[in-house]
Structure formats: structure tokens, C-alpha cells
Protein backbone atom coordinates (compact mmCIF):
# COMPACT_ATOMS: atom_id res chain seq x y z
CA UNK A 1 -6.34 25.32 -24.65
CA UNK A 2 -6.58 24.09 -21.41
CA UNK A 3 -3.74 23.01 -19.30
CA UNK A 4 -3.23 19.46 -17.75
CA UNK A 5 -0.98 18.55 -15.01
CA UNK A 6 1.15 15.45 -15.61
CA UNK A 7 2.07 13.29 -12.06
CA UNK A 8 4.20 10.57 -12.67
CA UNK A 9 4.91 7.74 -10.06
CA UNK A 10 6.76 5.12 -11.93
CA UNK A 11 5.44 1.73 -12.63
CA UNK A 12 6.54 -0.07 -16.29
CA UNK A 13 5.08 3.21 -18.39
CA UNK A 14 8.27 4.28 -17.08
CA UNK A 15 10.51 1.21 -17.63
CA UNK A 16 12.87 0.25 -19.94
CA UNK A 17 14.77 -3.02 -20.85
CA UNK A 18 17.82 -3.65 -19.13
CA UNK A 19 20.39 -6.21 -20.58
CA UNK A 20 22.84 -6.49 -17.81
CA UNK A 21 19.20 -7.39 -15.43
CA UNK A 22 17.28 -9.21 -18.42
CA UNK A 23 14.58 -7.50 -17.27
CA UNK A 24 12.41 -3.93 -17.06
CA UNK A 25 13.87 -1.31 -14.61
CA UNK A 26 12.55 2.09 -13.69
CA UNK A 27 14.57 4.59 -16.38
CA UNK A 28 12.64 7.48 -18.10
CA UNK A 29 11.65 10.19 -16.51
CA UNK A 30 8.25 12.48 -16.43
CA UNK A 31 9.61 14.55 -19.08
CA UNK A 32 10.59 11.70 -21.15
CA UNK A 33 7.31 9.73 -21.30
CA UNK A 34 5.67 12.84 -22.57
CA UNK A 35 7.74 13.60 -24.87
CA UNK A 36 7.26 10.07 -26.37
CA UNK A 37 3.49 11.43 -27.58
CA UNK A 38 3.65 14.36 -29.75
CA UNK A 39 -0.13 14.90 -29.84
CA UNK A 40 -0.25 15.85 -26.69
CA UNK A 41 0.63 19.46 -28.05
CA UNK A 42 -2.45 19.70 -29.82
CA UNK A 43 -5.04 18.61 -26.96
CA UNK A 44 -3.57 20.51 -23.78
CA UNK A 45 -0.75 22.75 -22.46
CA UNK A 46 0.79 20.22 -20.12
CA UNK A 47 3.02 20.50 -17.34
CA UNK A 48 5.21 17.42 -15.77
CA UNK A 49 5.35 16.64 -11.98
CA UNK A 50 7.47 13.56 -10.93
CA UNK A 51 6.41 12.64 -8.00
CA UNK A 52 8.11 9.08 -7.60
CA UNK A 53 10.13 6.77 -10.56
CA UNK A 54 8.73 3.22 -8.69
CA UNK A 55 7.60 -0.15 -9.38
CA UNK A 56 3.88 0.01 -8.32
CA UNK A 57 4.65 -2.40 -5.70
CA UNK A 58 6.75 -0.13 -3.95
CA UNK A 59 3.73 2.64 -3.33
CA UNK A 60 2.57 2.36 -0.25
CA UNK A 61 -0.80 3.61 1.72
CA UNK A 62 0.81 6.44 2.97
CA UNK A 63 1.99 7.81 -0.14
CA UNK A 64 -0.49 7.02 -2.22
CA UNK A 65 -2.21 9.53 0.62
CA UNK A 66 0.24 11.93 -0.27
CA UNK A 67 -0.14 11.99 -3.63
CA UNK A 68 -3.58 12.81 -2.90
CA UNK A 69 -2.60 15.84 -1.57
CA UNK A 70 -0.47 17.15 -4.23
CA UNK A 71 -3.57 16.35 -6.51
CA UNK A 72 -5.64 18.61 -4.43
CA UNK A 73 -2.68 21.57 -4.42
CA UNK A 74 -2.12 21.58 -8.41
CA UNK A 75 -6.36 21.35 -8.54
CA UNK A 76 -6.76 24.20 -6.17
CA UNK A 77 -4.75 26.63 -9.22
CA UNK A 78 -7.26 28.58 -11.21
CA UNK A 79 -4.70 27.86 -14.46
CA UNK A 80 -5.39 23.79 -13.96
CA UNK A 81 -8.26 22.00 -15.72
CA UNK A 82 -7.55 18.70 -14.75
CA UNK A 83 -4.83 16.51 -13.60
CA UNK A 84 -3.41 12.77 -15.18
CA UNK A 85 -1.55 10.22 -12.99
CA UNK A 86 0.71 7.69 -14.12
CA UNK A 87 0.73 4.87 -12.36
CA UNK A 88 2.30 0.89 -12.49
CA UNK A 89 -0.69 -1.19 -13.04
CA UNK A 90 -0.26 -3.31 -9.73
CA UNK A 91 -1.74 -0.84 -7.29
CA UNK A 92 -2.67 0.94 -9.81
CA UNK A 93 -6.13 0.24 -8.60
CA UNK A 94 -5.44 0.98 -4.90
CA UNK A 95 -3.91 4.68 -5.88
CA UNK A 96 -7.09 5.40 -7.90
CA UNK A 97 -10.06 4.65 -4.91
CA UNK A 98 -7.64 6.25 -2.33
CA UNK A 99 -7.65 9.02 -4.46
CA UNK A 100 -11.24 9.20 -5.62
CA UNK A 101 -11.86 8.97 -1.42
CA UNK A 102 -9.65 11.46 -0.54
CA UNK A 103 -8.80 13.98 -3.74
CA UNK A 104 -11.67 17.38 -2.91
CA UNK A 105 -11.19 18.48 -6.50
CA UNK A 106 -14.23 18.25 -8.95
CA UNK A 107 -11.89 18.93 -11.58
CA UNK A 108 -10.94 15.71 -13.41
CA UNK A 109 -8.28 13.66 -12.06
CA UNK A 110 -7.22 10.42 -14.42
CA UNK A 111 -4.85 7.51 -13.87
CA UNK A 112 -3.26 5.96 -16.28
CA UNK A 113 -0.30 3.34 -16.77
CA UNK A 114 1.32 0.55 -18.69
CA UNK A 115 1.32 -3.18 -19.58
CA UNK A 116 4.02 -2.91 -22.00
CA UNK A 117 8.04 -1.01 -21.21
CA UNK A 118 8.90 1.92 -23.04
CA UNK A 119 11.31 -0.11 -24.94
CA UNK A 120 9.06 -3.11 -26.01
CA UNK A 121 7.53 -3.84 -29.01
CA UNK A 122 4.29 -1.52 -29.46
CA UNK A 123 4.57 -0.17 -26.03
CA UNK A 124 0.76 0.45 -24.57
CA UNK A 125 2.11 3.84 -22.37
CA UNK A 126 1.96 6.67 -25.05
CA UNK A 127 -1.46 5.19 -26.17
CA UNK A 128 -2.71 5.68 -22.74
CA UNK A 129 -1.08 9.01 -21.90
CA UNK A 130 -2.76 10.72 -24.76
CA UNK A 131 -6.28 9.04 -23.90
CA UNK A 132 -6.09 9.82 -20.09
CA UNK A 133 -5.03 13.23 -20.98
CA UNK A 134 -7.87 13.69 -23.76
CA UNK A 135 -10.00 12.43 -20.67
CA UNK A 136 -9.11 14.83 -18.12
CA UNK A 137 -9.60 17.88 -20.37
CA UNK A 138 -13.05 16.76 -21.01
CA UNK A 139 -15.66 18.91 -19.78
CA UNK A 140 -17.65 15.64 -19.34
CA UNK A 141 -15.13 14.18 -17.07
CA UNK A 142 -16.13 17.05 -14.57
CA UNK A 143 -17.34 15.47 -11.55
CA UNK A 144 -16.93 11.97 -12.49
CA UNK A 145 -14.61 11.14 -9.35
CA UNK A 146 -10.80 9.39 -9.98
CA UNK A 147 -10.69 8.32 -13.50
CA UNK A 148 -9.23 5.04 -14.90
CA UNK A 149 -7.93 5.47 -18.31
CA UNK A 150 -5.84 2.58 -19.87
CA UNK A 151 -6.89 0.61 -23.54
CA UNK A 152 -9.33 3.54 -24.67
CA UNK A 153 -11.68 2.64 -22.20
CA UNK A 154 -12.73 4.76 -19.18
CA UNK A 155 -13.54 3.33 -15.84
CA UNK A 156 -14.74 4.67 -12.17
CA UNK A 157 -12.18 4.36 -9.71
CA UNK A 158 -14.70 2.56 -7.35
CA UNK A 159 -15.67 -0.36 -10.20
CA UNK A 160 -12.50 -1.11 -11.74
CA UNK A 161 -10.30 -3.90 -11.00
CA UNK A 162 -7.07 -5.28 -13.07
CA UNK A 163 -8.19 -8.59 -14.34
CA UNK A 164 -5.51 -10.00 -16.16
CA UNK A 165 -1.42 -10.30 -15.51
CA UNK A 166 0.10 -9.29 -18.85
CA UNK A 167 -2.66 -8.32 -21.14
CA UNK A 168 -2.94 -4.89 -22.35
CA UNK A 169 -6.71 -5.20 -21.57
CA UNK A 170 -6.15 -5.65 -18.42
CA UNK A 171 -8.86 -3.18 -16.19
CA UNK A 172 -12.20 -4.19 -16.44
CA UNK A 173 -15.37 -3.08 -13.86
CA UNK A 174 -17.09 -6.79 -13.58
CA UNK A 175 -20.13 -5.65 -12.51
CA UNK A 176 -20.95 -2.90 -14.70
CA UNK A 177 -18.44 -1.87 -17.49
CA UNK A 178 -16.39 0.86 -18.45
CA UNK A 179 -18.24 4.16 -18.02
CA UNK A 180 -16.89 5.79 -21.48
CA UNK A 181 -14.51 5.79 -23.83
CA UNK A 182 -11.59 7.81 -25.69
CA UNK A 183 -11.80 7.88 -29.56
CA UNK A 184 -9.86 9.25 -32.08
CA UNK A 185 -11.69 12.49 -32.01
CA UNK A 186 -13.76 12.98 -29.06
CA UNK A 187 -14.23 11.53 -25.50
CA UNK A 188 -17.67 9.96 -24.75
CA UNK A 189 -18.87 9.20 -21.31
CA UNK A 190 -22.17 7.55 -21.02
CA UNK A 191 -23.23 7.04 -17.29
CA UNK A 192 -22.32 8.67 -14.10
CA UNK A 193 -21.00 6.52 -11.55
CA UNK A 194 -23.09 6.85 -8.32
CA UNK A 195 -22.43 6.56 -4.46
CA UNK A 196 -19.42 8.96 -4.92
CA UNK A 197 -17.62 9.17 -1.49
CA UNK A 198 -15.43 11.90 -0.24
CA UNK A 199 -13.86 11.32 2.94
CA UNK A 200 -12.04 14.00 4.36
CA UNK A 201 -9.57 12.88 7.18
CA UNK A 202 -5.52 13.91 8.12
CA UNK A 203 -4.51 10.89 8.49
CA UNK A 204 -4.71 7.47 7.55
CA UNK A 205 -3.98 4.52 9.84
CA UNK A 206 -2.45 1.68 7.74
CA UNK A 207 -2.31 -1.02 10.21
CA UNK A 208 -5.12 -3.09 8.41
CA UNK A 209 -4.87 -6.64 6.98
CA UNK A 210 -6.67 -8.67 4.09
CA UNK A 211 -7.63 -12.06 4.68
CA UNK A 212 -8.52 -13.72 1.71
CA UNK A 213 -11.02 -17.03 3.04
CA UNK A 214 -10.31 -20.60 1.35
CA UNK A 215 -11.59 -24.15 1.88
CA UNK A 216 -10.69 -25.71 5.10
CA UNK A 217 -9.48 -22.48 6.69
CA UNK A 218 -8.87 -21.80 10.59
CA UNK A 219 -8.63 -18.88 13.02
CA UNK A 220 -5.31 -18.68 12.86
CA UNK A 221 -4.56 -15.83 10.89
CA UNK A 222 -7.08 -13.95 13.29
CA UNK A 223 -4.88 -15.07 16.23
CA UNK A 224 -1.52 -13.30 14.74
CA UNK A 225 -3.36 -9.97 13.94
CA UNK A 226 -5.05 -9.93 17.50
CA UNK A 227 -1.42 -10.87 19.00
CA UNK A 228 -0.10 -7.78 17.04
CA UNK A 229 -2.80 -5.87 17.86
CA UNK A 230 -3.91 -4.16 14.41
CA UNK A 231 -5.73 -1.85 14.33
CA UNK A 232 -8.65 -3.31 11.10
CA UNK A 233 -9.37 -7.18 9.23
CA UNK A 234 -10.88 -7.01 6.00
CA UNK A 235 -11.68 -10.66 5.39
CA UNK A 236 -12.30 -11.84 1.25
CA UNK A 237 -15.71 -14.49 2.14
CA UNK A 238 -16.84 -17.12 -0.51
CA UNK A 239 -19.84 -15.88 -2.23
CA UNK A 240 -22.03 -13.53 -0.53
CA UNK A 241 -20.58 -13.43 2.21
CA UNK A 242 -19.82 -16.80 4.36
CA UNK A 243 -16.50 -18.67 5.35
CA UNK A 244 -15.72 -21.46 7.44
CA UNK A 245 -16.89 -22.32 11.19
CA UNK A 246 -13.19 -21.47 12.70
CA UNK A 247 -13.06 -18.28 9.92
CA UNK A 248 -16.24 -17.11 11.89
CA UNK A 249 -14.67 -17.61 15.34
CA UNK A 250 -11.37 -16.13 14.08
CA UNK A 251 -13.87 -12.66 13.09
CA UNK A 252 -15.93 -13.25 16.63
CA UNK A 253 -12.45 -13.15 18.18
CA UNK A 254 -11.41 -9.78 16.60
CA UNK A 255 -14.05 -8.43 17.44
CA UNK A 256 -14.11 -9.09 21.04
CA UNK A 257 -10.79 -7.31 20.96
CA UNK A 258 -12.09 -4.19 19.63
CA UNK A 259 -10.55 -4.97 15.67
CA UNK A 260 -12.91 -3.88 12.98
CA UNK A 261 -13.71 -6.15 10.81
CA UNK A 262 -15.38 -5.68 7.22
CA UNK A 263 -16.38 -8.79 5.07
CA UNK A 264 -16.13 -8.57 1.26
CA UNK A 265 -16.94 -11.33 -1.39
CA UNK A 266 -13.71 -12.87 -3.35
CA UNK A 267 -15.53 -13.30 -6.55
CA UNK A 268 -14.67 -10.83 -8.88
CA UNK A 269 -18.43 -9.58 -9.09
CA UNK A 270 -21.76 -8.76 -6.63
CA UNK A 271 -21.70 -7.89 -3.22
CA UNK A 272 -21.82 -9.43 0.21
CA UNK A 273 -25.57 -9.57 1.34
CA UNK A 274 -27.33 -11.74 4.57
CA UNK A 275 -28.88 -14.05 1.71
CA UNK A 276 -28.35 -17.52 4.57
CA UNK A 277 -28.14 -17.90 8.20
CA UNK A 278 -26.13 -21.51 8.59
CA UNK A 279 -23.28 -20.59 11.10
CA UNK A 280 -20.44 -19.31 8.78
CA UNK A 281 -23.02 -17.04 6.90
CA UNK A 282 -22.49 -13.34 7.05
CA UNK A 283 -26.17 -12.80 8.86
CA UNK A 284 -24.50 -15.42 11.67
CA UNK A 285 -21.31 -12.39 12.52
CA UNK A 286 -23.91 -10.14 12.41
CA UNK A 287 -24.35 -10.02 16.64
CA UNK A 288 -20.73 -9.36 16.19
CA UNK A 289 -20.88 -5.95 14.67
CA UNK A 290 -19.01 -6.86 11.27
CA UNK A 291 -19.31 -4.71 8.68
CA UNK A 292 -20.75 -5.45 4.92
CA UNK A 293 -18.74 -3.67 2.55
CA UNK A 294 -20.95 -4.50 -0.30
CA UNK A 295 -19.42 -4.53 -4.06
CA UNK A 296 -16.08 -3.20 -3.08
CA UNK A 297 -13.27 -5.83 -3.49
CA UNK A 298 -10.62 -6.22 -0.78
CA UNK A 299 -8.38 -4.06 -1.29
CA UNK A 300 -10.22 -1.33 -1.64
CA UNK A 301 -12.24 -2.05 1.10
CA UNK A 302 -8.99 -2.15 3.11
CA UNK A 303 -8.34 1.23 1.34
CA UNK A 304 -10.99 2.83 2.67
CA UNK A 305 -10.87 1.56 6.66
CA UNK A 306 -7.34 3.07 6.85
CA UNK A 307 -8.91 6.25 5.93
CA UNK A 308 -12.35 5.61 7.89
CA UNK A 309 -9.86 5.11 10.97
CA UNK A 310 -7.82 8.07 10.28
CA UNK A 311 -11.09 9.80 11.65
CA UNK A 312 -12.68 7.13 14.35
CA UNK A 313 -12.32 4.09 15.26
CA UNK A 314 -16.31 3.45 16.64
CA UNK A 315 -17.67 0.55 14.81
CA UNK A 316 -21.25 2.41 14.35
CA UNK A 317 -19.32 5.35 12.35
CA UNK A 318 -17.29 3.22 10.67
CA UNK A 319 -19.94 1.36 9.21
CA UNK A 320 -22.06 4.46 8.38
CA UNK A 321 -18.97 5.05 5.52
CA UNK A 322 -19.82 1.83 3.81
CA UNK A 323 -23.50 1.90 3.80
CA UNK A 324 -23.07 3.96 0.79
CA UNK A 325 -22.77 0.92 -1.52
């Protein structure tokens, strides 16, 4: 029987209700949640690590960095076959692609979490547990990079996105789908996700900002983060890639202060490409060294330059880690 190592962070799989709060609060432990699925006995010998008892909000960069880290230490023991993390759904996502960026281990490493408290009616958590530890004892998970496992379904860290506030089907990958899923008896993958990225750095600098880009937008977001001096911009574009006359100045202006800057597309699907050249258009910025981050969303994308510029901070080498896509 293989053995799986458990990592809990917090998030609502590890809620209850409170009545004094009318609300969910962080209140079972590691230990707890698995003993909630009984079943787990019969797929893996599993140990618990509680690494954090959070709302998802509260995770930071830095320790979602961490994290990685301890992923990498339990991997690194002969005895481990694969590793499950369980997350809250908000940065759930976030966790995940710093992970699948930063986690060395081939062995399989899943995420998991909940849209429903521990003490609500047909709580989603122990579902999820069970499939994302199924999952990660799969020999076909091998490989596979970070693993999203929530609703049966199985996603790549680098696709999936969560799509809807309160639904239990809440991760989808827009472009492309799940790449498997958990049934009763077996786990079936069906595809490989490509253009898997390991990026191996000490450090990761977390002064970067998202800009999402709407109608009628000026440069003056751009004239804060130059002010402060940070040290990366990812800026959300409509489309494929374009934004507003003073949205281009605002990036032109970065970049004539040395800020990176990487353009993404806001819509939930595709990838920023130089499909125009009206001034605005992401072939216009191109004399100013921006960077296309192609089907990543924002936050990932932001995800990744804190780790890019935990190794250099040269434009050319910066972009050379999102060519990939």
C-alpha cells in the first residue's frame, strides 16, 4: 500500500459553523479532516502534516514558497509515493502553479479543497480528500506536474482557474478541460499536460502588482507603482492583448524605469498574441520590451515573475521563462 502525505493549510475544508460569528471559522484540524473519510484506509497509509489552519486569503507568496519546500522534503523520502494539499479554494489556484513551478518532485503532488464547511449540509471536503488522495497514489499521476483535484475531476495546475464563487464545480481549465478524472474504482488520466516548467530559484521577490485594464482607463496606476518603485506589473489587456492609449503610456513608463512588465488577456480563455498594430495593441509595446505571457491568467503570471525575479531581473531572461507557452 503506498503511503501518502497529507499537508493541510486551512481554507473552508477546514471550517466549521460558528453561532456566536454566524459564519465559517477555521476549527478542525489535519487529523480531523481525515478522519472524516474512512476510505482513506483502504487506498493509502497516510500521514498528516499541518502546515497552516488559514483562510486561503491569508496565504501569501512567500509561504505558499514555503510550502513548496516542505513538498520537496516529504518527496525526497524513499517511504513517500505522493503528497495531497489541502487548500481554501481562493488561492487555491495561486498555491498550485507556484508549486507546480517550484516543487522538483516527479512524484505526484495534488491539491485539493472545499466549497462547502465541515459542518454544512453535504460538505464537498471528504469527497475531495479521498479523490485527490486516490489521485496522488496513481502511478499515472507520475509526472503530471501539481495536480488539481476537487468535484472528481482532475486538472493541470497551469490550466485551471476557479470559475464560480459558491458552486461546488467551481475549477474549470477554459481552454482545454480537465485532464482526468477520479471514479469510484479507478483514476483515469487521459492527456499529459505540456510546457511543464520547473524553475529552480531561492528566493522569490513578491513586490509585483496586477493591473487588471478596463474601459476608459489612465496611467495612473502605473504612476503609484513607479513612485513605489516595484520591482514587476503584470497588466490583465482586453482581448489579445491591447488596452487603452494612457494604459500603453502607463506600460512605456514602467518600462523606462526598469519595471518588468508582462501583458496577459482578462478573458477567461486564449492567449495574448500581436494579432493588430493600432497604438494600444500589444505589437505597439513591443519596442518597449513587454513581455507576452501567453494563456496564463494574471495571477499566475504574477506567480511566476516573483519567482523569475528571484533569479534575474534582465528583461531578455525573464522573457525566455514565458516563451514556453
Amino acid at each position: 500500500m503506498k503511503k501518502i502525505i497529507v499537508i493541510t493549510t486551512g481554507g473552508t475544508i477546514a471550517m466549521k459553523y460558528d453561532m456566536e460569528t454566524n459564519g465559517l471559522i477555521p476549527a478542525v484540524s489535519g487529523e480531523d479532516l481525515v478522519e472524516a473519510v474512512p476510505a482513506l484506509k483502504a487506498i493509502a497509509k497516510v500521514e498528516v502534516v499541518e502546515f497552516s489552519n488559514v483562510p486561503s486569503g491569508y496565504i501569501t507568496p512567500k509561504s505558499m514558497f514555503e510550502l513548496g519546500k516542505i513538498v520537496d522534503q516529504y518527496a525526497q523520502k524513499k517511504e513517500v509515493d505522493g503528497i495531497v494539499i489541502t487548500h481554501g479554494t481562493d488561492t487555491l489556484e495561486e498555491t498550485a502553479y507556484m508549486l507546480d513551478l517550484t516543487v522538483q518532485t516527479q512524484k505526484p503532488v495534488c491539491v485539493t479543497g472545499a466549497m462547502r464547511g465541515s459542518s454544512q449540509t453535504s460538505p464537498d471536503g471528504p469527497g475531495n480528500i479521498l479523490a485527490a488522495v486516490k489521485t496522488a497514489a496513481s502511478d499515472e499521476a507520475y509526472d503530471q506536474g501539481v495536480l488539481v483535484v476537487l468535484n472528481d475531476e482532475i486538472h493541470a495546475a497551469l490550466e485551471v482557474t476557479k470559475t464560480h464563487a459558491t458552486s461546488t464545480k467551481t475549477f474549470d481549465s477554459p481552454s482545454w478541460g480537465p485532464i482526468g478524472r477520479v471514479y469510484f474504482d479507478k483514476v483515469v488520466i487521459k492527456r499529459h499536460s505540456l510546457h511543464l516548467q520547473k524553475i529552480q530559484s531561492d528566493k522569490i521577490v513578491d513586490d509585483v502588482h496586477l493591473i487588471k485594464v478596463v474601459a476608459g482607463m489612465d496611467e495612473f496606476f502605473f504612476h503609484c507603482l513607479i513612485e513605489k518603485k516595484a520591482k514587476g506589473i503584470v497588466v490583465e489587456s482586453f482581448g489579445c492583448g491591447n488596452v487603452p492609449p494612457a494604459v500603453k503610456n502607463g506600460i512605456e513608463m514602467a518600462r523606462e524605469n526598469n519595471i518588468p512588465v508582462v501583458l496577459v488577456t482578462r478573458v477567461h480563455a486564449g492567449r495574448v498574441v500581436t494579432a493588430y498594430s493600432y497604438l494600444g495593441s500589444a505589437s505597439s509595446m513591443e519596442e518597449s520590451n513587454i513581455i507576452l505571457a501567453g494563456e496564463i491568467t494574471g495571477q499566475k503570471a504574477r506567480i511566476k515573475l516573483m519567482v523569475v525575479l528571484g533569479i534575474t531581473n534582465d528583461i531578455e531572461k525573464i522573457r525566455t521563462y514565458f516563451d514556453t507557452h
